[in-house]
PDB file of N, CA and C in Angstrom:
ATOM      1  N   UNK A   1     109.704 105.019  37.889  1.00  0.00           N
ATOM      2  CA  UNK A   1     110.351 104.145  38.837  1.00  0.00           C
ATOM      3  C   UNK A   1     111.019 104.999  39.919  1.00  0.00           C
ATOM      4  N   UNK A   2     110.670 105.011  41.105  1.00  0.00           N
ATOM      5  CA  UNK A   2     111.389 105.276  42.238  1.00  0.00           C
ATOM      6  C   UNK A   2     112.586 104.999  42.381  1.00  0.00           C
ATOM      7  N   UNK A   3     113.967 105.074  42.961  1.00  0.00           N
ATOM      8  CA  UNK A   3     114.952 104.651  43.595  1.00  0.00           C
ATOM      9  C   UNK A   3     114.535 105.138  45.253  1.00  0.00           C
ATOM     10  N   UNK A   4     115.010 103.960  45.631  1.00  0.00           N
ATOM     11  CA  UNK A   4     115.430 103.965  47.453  1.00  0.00           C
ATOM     12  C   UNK A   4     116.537 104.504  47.876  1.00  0.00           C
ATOM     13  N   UNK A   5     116.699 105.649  48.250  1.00  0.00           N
ATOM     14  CA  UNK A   5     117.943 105.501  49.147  1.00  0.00           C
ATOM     15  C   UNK A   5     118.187 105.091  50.684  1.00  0.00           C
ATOM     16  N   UNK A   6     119.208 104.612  50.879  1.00  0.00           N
ATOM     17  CA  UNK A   6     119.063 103.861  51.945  1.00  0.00           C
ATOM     18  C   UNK A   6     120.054 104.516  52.749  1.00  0.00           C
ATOM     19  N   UNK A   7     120.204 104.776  54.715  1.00  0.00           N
ATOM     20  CA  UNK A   7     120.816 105.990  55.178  1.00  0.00           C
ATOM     21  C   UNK A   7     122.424 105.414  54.801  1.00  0.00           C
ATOM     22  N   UNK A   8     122.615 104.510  54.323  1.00  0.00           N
ATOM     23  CA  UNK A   8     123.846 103.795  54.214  1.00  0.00           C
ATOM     24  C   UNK A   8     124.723 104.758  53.026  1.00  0.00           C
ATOM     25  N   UNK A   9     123.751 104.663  51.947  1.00  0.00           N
ATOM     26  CA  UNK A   9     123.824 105.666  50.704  1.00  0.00           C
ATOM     27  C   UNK A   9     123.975 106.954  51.217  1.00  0.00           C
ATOM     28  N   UNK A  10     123.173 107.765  51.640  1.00  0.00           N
ATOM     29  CA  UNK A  10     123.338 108.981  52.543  1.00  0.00           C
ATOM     30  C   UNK A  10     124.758 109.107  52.962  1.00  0.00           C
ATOM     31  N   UNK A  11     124.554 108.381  54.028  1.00  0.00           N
ATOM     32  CA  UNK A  11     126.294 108.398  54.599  1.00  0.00           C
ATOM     33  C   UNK A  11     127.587 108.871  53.278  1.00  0.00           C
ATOM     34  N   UNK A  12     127.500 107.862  52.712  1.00  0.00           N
ATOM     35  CA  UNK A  12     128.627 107.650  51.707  1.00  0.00           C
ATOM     36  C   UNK A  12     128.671 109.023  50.801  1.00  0.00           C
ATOM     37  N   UNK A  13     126.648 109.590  50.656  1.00  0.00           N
ATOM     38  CA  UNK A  13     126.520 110.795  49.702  1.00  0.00           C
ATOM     39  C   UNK A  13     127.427 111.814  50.500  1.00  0.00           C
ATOM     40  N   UNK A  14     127.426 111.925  51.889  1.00  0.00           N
ATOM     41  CA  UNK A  14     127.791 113.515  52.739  1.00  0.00           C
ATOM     42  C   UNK A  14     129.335 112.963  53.030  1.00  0.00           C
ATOM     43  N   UNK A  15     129.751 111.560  53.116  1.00  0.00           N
ATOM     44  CA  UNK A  15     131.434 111.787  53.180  1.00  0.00           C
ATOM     45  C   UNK A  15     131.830 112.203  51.895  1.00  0.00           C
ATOM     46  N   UNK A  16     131.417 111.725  50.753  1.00  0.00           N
ATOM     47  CA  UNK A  16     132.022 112.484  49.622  1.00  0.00           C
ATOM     48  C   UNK A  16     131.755 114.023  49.591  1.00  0.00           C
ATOM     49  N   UNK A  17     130.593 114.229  49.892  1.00  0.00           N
ATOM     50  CA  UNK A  17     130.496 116.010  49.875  1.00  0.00           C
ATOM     51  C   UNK A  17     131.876 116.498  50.985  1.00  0.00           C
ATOM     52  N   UNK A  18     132.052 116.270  51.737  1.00  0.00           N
ATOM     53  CA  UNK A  18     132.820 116.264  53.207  1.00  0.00           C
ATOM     54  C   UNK A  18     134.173 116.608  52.192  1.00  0.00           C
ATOM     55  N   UNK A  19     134.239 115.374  51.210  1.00  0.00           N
ATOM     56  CA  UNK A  19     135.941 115.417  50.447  1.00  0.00           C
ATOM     57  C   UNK A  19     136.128 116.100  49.688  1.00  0.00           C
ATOM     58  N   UNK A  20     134.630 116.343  48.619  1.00  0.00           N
ATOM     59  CA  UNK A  20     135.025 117.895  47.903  1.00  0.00           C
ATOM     60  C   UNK A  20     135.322 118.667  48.391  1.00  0.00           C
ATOM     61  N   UNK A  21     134.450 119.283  49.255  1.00  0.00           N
ATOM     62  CA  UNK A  21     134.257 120.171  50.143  1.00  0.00           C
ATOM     63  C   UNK A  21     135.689 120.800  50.766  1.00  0.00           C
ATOM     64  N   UNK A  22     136.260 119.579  51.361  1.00  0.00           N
ATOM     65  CA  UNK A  22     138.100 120.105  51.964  1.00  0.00           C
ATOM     66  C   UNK A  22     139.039 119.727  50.550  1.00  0.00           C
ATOM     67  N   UNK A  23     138.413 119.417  49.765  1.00  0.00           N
ATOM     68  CA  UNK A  23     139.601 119.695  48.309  1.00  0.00           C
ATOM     69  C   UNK A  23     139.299 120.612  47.042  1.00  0.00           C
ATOM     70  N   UNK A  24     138.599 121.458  47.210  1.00  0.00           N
ATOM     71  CA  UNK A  24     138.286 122.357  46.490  1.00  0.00           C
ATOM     72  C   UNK A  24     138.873 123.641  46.573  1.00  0.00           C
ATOM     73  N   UNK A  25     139.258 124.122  45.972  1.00  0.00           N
ATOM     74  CA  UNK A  25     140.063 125.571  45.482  1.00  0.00           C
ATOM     75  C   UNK A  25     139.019 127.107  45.201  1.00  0.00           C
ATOM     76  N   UNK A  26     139.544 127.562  45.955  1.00  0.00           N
ATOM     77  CA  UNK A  26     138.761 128.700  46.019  1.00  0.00           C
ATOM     78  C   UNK A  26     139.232 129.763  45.256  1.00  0.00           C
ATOM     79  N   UNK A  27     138.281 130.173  43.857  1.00  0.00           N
ATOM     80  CA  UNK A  27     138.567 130.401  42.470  1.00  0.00           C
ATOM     81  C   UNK A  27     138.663 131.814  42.732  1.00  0.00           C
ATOM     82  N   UNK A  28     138.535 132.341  44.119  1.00  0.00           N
ATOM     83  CA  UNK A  28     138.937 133.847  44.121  1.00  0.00           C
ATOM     84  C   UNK A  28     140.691 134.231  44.241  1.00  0.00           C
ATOM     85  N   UNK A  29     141.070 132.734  45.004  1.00  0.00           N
ATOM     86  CA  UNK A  29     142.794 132.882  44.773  1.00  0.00           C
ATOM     87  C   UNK A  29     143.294 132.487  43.575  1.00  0.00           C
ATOM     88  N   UNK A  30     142.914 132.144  42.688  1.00  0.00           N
ATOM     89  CA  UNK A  30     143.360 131.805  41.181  1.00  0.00           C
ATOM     90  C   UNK A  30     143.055 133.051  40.461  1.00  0.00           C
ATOM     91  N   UNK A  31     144.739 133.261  40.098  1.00  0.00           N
ATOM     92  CA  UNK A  31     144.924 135.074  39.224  1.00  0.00           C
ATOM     93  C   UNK A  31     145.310 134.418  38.025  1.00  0.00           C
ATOM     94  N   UNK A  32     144.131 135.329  37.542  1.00  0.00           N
ATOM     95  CA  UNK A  32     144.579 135.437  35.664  1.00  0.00           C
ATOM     96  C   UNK A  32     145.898 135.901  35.220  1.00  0.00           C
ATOM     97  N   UNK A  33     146.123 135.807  34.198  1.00  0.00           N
ATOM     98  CA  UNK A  33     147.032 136.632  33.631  1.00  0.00           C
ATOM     99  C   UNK A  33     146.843 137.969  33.594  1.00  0.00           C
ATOM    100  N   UNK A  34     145.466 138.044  33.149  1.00  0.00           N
ATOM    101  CA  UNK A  34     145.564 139.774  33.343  1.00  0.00           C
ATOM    102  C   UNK A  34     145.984 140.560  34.738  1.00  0.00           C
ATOM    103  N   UNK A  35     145.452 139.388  35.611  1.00  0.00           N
ATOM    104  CA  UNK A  35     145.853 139.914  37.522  1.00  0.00           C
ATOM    105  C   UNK A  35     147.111 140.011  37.411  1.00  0.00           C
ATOM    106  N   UNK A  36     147.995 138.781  37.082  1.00  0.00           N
ATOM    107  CA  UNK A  36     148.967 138.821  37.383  1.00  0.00           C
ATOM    108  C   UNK A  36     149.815 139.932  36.516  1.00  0.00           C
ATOM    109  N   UNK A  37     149.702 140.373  35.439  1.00  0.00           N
ATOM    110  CA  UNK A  37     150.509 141.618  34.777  1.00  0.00           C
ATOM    111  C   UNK A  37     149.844 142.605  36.168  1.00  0.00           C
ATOM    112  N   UNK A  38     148.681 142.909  36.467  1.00  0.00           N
ATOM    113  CA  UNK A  38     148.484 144.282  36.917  1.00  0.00           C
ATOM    114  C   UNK A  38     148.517 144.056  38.285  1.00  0.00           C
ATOM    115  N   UNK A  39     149.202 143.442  38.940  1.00  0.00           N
ATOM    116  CA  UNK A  39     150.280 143.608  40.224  1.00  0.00           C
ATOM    117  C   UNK A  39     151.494 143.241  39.803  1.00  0.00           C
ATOM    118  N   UNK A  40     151.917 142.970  39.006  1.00  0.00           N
ATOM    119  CA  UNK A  40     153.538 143.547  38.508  1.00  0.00           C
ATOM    120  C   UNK A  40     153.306 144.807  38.175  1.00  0.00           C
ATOM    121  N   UNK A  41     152.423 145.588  37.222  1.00  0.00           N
ATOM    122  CA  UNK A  41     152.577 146.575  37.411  1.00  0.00           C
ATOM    123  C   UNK A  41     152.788 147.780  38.566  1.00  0.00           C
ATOM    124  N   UNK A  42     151.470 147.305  39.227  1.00  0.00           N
ATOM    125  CA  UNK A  42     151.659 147.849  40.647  1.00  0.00           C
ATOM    126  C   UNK A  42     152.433 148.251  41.627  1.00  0.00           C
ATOM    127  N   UNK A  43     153.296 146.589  41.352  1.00  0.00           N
ATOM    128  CA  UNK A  43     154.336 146.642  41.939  1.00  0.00           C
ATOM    129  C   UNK A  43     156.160 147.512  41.563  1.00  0.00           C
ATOM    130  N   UNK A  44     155.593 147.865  40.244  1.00  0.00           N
ATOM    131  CA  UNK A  44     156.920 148.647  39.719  1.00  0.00           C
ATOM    132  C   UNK A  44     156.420 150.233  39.869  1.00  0.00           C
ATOM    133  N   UNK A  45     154.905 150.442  39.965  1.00  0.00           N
ATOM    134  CA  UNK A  45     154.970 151.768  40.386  1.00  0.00           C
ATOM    135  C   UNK A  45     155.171 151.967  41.700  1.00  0.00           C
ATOM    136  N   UNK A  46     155.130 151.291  42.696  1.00  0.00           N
ATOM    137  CA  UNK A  46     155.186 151.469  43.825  1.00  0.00           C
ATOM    138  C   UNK A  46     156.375 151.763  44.204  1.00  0.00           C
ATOM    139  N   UNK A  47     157.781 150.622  44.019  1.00  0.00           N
ATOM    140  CA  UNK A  47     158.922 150.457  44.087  1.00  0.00           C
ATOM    141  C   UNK A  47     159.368 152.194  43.448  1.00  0.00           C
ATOM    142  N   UNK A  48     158.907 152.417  42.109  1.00  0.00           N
ATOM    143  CA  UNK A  48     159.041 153.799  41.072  1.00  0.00           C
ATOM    144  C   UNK A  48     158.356 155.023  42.280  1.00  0.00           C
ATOM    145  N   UNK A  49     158.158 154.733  43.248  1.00  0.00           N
ATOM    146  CA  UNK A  49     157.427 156.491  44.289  1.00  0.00           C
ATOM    147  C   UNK A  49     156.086 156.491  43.075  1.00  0.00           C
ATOM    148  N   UNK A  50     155.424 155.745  42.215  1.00  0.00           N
ATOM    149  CA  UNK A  50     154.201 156.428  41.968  1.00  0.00           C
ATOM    150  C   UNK A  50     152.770 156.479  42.355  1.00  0.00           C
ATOM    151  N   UNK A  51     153.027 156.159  43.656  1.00  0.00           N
ATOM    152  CA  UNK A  51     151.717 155.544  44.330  1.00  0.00           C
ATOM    153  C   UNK A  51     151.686 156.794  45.543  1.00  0.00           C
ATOM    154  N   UNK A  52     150.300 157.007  45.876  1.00  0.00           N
ATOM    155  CA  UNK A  52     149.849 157.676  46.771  1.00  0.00           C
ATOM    156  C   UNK A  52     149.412 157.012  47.943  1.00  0.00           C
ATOM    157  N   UNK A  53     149.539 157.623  49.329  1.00  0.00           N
ATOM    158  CA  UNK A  53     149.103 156.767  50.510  1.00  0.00           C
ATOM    159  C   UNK A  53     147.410 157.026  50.109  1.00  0.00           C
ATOM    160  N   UNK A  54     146.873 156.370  50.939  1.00  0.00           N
ATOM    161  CA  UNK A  54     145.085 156.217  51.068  1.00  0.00           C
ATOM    162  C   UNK A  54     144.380 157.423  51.662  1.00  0.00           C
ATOM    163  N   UNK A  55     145.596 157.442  52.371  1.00  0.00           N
ATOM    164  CA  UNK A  55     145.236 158.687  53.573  1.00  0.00           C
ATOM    165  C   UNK A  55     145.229 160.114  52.718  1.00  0.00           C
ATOM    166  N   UNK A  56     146.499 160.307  51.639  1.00  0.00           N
ATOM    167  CA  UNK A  56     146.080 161.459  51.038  1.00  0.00           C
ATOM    168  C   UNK A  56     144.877 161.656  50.173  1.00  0.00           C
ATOM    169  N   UNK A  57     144.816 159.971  49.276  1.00  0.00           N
ATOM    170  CA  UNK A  57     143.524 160.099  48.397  1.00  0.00           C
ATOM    171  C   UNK A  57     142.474 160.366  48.992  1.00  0.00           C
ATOM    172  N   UNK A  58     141.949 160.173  50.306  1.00  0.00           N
ATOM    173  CA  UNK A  58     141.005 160.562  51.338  1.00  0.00           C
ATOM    174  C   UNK A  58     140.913 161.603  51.208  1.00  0.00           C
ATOM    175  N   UNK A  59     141.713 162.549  51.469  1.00  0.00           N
ATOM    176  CA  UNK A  59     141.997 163.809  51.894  1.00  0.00           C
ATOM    177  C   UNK A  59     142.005 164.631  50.812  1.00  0.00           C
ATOM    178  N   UNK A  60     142.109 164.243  49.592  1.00  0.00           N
ATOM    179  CA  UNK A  60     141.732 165.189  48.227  1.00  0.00           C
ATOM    180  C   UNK A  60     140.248 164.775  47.982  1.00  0.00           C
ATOM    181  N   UNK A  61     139.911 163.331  48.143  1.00  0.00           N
ATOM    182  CA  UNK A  61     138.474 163.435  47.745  1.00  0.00           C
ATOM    183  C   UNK A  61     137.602 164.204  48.740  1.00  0.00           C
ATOM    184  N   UNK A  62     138.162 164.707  50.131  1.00  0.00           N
ATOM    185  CA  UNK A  62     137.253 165.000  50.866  1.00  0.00           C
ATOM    186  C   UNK A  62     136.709 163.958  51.811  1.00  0.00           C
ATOM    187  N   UNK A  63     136.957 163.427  51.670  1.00  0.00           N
ATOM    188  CA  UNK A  63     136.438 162.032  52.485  1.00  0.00           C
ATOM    189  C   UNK A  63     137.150 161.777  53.866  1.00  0.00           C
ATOM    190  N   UNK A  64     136.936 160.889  54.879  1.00  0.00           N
ATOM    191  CA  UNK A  64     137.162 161.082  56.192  1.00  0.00           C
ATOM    192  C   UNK A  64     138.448 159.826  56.228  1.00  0.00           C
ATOM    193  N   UNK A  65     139.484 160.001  56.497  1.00  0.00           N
ATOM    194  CA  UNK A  65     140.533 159.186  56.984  1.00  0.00           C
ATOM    195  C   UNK A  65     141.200 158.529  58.042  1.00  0.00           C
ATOM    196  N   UNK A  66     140.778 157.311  58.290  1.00  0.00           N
ATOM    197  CA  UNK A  66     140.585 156.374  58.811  1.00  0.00           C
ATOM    198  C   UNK A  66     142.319 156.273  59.042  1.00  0.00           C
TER     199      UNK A  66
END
């Protein structure tokens, strides 16, 4: 058995896509728990002086610094 769709149906199919579409969550900004411990960590070595600029890690690997 066939179904018809009719452009009426259409319509109604692409405004709902339209509403997911602007209400959907983009699962790359949703942090785990594990994310979230390891930028607290981060963040206490940083605050702690144990972090290196980019520019030096460049510069020990040899690499060109931007």
């Amino acid at each position: 058995m066939v179904e018809t769709i009719t452009k009426e149906d259409l319509k109604e199919i692409k405004n709902d896509l339209k509403y997911i579409k602007d209400h959907m969550v983009d699962i790359d900004s949703i942090l785990s728990e594990e994310d979230k411990a390891a930028i607290k960590e981060a963040r206490k070595e940083l605050k702690e002086g144990k972090t290196s600029p980019l520019s030096d890690v460049k510069r020990e690997l040899g690499t060109k610094s931007e």
